[in-house]
Protein backbone atom coordinates (compact mmCIF):
# COMPACT_ATOMS: atom_id res chain seq x y z
CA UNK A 1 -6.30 38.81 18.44
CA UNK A 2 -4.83 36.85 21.19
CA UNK A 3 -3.85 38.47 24.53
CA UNK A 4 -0.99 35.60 25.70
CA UNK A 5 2.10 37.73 25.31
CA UNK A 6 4.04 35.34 23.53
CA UNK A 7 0.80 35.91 20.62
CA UNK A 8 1.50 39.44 21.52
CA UNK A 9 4.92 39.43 20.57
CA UNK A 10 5.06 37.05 17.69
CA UNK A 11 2.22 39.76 16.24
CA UNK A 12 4.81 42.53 16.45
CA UNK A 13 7.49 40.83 14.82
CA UNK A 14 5.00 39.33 11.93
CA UNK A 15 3.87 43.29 11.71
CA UNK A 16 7.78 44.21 11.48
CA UNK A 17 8.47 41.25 8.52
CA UNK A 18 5.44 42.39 6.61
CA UNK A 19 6.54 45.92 6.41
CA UNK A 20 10.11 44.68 5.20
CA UNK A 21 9.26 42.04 2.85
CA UNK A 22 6.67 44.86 1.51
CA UNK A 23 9.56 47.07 1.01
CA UNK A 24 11.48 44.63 -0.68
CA UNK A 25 8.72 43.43 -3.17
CA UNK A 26 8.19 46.75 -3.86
CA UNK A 27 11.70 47.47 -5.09
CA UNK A 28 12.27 44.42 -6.83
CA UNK A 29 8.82 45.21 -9.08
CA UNK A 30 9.90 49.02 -9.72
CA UNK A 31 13.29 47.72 -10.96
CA UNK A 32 11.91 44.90 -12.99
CA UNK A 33 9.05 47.22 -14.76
CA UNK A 34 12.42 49.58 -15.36
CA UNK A 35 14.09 47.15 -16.99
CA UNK A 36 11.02 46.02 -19.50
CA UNK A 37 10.68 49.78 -20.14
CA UNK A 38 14.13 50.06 -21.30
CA UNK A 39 13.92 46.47 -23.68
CA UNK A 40 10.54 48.26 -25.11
CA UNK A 41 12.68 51.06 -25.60
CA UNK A 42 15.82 49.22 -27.13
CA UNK A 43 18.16 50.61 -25.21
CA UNK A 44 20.92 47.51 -24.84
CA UNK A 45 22.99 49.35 -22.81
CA UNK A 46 20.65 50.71 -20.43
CA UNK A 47 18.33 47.16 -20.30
CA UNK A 48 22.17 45.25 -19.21
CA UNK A 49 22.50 47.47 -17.03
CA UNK A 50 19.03 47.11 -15.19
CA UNK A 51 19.34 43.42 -15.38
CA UNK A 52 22.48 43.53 -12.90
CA UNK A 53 20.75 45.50 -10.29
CA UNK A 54 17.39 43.08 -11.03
CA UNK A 55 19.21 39.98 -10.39
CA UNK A 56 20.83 41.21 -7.47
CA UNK A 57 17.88 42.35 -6.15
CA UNK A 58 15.61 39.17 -6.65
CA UNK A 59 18.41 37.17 -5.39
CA UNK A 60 18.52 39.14 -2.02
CA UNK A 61 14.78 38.73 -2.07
CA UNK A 62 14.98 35.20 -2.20
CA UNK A 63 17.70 34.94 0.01
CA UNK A 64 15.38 36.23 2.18
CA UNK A 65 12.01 34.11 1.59
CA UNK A 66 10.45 37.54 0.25
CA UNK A 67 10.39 35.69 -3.58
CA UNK A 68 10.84 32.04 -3.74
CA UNK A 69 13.89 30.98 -5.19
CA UNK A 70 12.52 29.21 -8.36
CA UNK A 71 10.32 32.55 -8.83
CA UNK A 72 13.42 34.26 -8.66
CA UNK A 73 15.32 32.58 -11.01
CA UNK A 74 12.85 32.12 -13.30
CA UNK A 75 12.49 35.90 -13.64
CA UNK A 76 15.73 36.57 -14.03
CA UNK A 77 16.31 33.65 -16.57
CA UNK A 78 13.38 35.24 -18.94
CA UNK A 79 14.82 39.11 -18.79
CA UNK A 80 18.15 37.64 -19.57
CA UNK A 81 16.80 36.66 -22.45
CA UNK A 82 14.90 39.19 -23.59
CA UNK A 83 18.01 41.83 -23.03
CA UNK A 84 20.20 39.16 -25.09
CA UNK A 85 17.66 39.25 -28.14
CA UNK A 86 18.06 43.10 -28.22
CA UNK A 87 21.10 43.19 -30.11
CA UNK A 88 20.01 40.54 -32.53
């Protein structure tokens, strides 16, 4: 590790970013396997609901370069689509 303390301090923020974007990627893969449980389950009702709080959530993520956008929207494009082909 470098000992200039402008190395010093850009180590302690990247330590502080990791821990948040950790955070973040961790919620936004709890929701999502939610979600999938609840379209395995059938539960149209509960699956629309999930898929509010998972867009929201990936599009927060991307917002802030946790997820990249196109990931983001991709993911939320496919469980839309799997929650609309529960009622069918």
């Amino acid at each position: 590790m470098a000992n200039h303390p402008s190395a010093l301090k850009r180590h302690r923020q990247s330590e502080k970013a990791r821990i948040a974007n950790r955070s973040l990627r961790g919620r936004v893969r709890t929701l999502v396997r939610q979600l999938r449980e609840s379209i395995e389950t059938g539960d149209r009702e509960a699956a629309s609901g999930k898929l509010r709080e998972v867009s929201s959530e990936l599009a927060r993520a991307a917002s802030k370069g946790v997820v990249h956008s196109r990931t983001a929207s991709r993911q939320t494009s496919r469980l839309a689509r799997q929650v609309a082909t529960l009622g069918s």
